[in-house]
N, C-alpha and C. Protein backbone atom coordinates (compact mmCIF):
# COMPACT_ATOMS: atom_id res chain seq x y z
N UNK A 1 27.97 27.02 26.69
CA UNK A 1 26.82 27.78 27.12
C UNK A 1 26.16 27.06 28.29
N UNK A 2 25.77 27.63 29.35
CA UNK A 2 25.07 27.16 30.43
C UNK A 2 23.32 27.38 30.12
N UNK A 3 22.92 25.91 30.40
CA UNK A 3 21.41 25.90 30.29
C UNK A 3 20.63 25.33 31.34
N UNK A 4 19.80 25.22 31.76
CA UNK A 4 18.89 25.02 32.77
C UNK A 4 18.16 23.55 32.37
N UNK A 5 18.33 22.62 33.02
CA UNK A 5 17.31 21.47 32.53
C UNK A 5 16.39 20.53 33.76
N UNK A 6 15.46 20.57 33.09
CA UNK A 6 14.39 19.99 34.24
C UNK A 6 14.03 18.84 33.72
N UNK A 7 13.82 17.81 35.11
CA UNK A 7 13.30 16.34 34.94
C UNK A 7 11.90 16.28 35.50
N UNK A 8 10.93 15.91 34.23
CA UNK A 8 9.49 15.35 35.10
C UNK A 8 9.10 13.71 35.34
N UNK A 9 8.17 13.76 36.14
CA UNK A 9 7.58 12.30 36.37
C UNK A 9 9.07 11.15 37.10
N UNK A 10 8.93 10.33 36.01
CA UNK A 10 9.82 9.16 36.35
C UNK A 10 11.26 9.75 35.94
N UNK A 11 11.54 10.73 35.23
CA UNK A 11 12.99 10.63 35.22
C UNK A 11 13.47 11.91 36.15
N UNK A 12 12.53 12.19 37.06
CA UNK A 12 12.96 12.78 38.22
C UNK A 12 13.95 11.78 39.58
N UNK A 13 12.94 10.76 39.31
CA UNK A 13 13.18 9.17 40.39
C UNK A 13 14.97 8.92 39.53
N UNK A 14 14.79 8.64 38.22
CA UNK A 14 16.15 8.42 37.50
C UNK A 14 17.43 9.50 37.41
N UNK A 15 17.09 10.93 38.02
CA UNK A 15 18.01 11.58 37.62
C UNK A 15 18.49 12.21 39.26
N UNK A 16 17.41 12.16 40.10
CA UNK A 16 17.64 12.21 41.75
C UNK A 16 17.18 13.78 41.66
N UNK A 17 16.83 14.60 40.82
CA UNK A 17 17.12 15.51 40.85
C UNK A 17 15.56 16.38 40.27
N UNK A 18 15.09 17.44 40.35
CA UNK A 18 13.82 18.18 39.10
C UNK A 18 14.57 18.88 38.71
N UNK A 19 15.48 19.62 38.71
CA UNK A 19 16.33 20.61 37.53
C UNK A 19 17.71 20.40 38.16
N UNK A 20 18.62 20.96 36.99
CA UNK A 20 20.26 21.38 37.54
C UNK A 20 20.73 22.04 36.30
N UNK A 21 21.67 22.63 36.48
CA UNK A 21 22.17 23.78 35.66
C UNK A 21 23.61 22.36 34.92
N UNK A 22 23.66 22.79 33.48
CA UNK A 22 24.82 22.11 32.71
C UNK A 22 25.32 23.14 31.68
N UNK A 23 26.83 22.96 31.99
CA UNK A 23 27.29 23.46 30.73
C UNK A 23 27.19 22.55 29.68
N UNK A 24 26.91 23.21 28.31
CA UNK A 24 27.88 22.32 27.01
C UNK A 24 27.83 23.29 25.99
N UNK A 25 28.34 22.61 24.94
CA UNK A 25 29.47 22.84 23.93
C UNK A 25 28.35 23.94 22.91
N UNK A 26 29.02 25.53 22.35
CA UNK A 26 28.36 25.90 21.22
C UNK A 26 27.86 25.22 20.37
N UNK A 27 26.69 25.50 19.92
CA UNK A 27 26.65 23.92 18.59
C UNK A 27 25.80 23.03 18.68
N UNK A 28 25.31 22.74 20.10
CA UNK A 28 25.20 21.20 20.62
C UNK A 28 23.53 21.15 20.15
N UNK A 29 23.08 20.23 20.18
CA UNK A 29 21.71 20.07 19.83
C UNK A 29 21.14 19.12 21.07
N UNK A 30 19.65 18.80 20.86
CA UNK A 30 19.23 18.01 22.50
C UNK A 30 20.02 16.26 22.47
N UNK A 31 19.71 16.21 21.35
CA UNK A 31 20.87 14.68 21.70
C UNK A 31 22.19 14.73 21.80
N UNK A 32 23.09 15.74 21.73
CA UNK A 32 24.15 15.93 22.46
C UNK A 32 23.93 16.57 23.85
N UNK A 33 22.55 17.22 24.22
CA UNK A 33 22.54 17.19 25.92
C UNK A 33 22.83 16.29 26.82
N UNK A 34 21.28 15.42 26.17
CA UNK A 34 21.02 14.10 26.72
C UNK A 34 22.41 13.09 26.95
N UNK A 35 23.16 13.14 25.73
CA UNK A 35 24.36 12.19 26.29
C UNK A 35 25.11 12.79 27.38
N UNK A 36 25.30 13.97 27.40
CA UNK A 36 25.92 14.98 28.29
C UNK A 36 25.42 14.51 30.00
N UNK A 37 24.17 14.45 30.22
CA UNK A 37 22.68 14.07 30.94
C UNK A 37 23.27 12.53 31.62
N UNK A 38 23.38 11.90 30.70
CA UNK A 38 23.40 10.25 30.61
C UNK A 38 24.76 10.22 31.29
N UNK A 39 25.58 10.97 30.97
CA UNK A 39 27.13 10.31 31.86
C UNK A 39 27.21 11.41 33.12
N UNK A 40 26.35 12.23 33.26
CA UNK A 40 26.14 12.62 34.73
C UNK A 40 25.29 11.64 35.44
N UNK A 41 24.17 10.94 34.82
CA UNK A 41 22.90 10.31 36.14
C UNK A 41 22.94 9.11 34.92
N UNK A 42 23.56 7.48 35.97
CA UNK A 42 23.47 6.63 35.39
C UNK A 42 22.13 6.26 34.69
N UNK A 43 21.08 6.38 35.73
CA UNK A 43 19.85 5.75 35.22
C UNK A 43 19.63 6.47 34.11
N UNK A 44 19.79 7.27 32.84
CA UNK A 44 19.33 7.90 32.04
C UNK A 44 20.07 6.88 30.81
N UNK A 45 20.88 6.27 31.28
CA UNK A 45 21.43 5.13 30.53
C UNK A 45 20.69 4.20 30.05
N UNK A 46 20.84 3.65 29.02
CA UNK A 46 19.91 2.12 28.55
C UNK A 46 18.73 2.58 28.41
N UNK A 47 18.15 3.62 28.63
CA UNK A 47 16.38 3.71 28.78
C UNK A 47 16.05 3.38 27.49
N UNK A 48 14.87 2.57 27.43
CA UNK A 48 14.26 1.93 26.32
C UNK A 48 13.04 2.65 25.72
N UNK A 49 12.90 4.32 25.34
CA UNK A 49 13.01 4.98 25.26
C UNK A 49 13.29 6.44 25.20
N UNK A 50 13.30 7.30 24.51
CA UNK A 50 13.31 8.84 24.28
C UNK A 50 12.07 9.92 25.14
N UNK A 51 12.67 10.50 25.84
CA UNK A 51 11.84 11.72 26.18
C UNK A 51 11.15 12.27 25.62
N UNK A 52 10.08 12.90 25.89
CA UNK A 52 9.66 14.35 24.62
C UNK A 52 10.12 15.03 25.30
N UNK A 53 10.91 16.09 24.49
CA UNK A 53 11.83 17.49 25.21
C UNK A 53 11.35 18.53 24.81
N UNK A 54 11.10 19.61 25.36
CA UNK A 54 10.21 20.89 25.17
C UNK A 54 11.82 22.15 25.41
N UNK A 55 11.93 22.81 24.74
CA UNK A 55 12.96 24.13 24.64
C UNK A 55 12.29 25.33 25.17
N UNK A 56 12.35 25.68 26.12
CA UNK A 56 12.47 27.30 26.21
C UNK A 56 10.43 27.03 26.12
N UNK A 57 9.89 26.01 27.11
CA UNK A 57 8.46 25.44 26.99
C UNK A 57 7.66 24.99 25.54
N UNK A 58 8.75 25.03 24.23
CA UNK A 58 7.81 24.75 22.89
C UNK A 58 8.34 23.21 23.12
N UNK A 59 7.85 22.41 22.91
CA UNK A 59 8.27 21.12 22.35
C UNK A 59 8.95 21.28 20.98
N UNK A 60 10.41 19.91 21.06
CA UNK A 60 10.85 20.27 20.31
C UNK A 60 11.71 18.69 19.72
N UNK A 61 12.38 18.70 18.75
CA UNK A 61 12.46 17.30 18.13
C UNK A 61 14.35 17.16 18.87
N UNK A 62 15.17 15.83 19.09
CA UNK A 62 16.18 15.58 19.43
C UNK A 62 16.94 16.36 18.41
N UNK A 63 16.74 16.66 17.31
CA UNK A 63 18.12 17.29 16.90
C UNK A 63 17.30 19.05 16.60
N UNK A 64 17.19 19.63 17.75
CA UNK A 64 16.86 21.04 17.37
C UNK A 64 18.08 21.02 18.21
N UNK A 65 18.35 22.62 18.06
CA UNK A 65 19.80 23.16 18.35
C UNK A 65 19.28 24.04 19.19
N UNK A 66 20.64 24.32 20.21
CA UNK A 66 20.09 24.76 21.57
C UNK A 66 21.28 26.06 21.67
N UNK A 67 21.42 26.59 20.66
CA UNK A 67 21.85 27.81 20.53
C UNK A 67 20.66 29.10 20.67
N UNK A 68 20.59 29.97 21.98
CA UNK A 68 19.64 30.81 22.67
C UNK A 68 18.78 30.51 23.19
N UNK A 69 18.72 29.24 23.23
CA UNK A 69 17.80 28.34 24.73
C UNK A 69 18.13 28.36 25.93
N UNK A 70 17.19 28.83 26.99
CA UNK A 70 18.10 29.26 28.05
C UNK A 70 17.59 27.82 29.29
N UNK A 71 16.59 27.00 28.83
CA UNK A 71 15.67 26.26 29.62
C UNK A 71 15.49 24.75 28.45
N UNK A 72 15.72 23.71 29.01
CA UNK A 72 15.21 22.37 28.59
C UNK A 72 14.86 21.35 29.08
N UNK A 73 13.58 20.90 29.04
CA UNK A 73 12.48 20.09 29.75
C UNK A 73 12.31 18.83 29.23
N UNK A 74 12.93 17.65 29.86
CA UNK A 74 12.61 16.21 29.88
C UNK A 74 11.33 15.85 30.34
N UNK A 75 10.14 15.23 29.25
CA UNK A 75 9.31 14.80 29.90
C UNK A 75 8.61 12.99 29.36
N UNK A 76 8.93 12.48 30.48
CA UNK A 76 8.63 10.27 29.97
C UNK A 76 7.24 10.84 29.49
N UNK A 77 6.78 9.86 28.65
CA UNK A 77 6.11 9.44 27.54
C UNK A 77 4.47 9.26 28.71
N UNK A 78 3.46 9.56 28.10
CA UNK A 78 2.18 10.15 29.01
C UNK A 78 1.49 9.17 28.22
N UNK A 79 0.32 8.40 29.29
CA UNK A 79 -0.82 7.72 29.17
C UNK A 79 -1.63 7.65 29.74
N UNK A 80 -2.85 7.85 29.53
CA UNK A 80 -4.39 8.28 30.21
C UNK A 80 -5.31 7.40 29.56
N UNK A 81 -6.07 7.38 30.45
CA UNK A 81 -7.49 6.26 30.01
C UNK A 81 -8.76 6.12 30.67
C-alpha cells in the first residue's frame, strides 16, 4: 500500500526531506514504517529516541496498524518554557 509521510522540526534536517510517498507491506504497523524510513534516510538511524506519530492527523501509538491510512506524520519530541 502506498502512504504519504511527513517529517517535522528536526527530522526534516535528518530526513532532507518534509514529506515523500513509500510503499509497504499489507499488515505493516508504524514501527514497521519507521524501519522502512530508517534504511531510506540514514540519520533516522541510532536516534536516541521515538517520534510521536499522528495517522491520518489523530496521534497514534508505534504499533497501530496502517491498514486505510492514507497520511503519516513524524513529529521530535516538543518543549516549551
Amino acid at each position: 500500500m502506498k502512504l504519504r509521510v511527513r517529517f517535522f522540526a528536526s527530522l526534516t534536517d535528518l530526513t532532507g526531506t518534509v514529506s515523500e510517498e513509500i510503499e509497504i507491506a499489507e499488515g505493516a504497523d508504524v514501527a514497521q514504517l519507521w524501519t522502512a524510513l530508517a534504511e531510506r534516510h540514514a540519520g533516522l538511524r541510532g536516534m536516541d529516541y521515538r517520534p510521536m506519530v499522528a495517522c491520518d492527523r489523530v496521534y497514534a501509538s508505534w504499533s497501530t496498524p496502517l491498514a486505510g491510512v492514507a497520511e503519516v506524520a513524524f513529529l521530535p519530541p516538543v518543549s516549551g518554557g
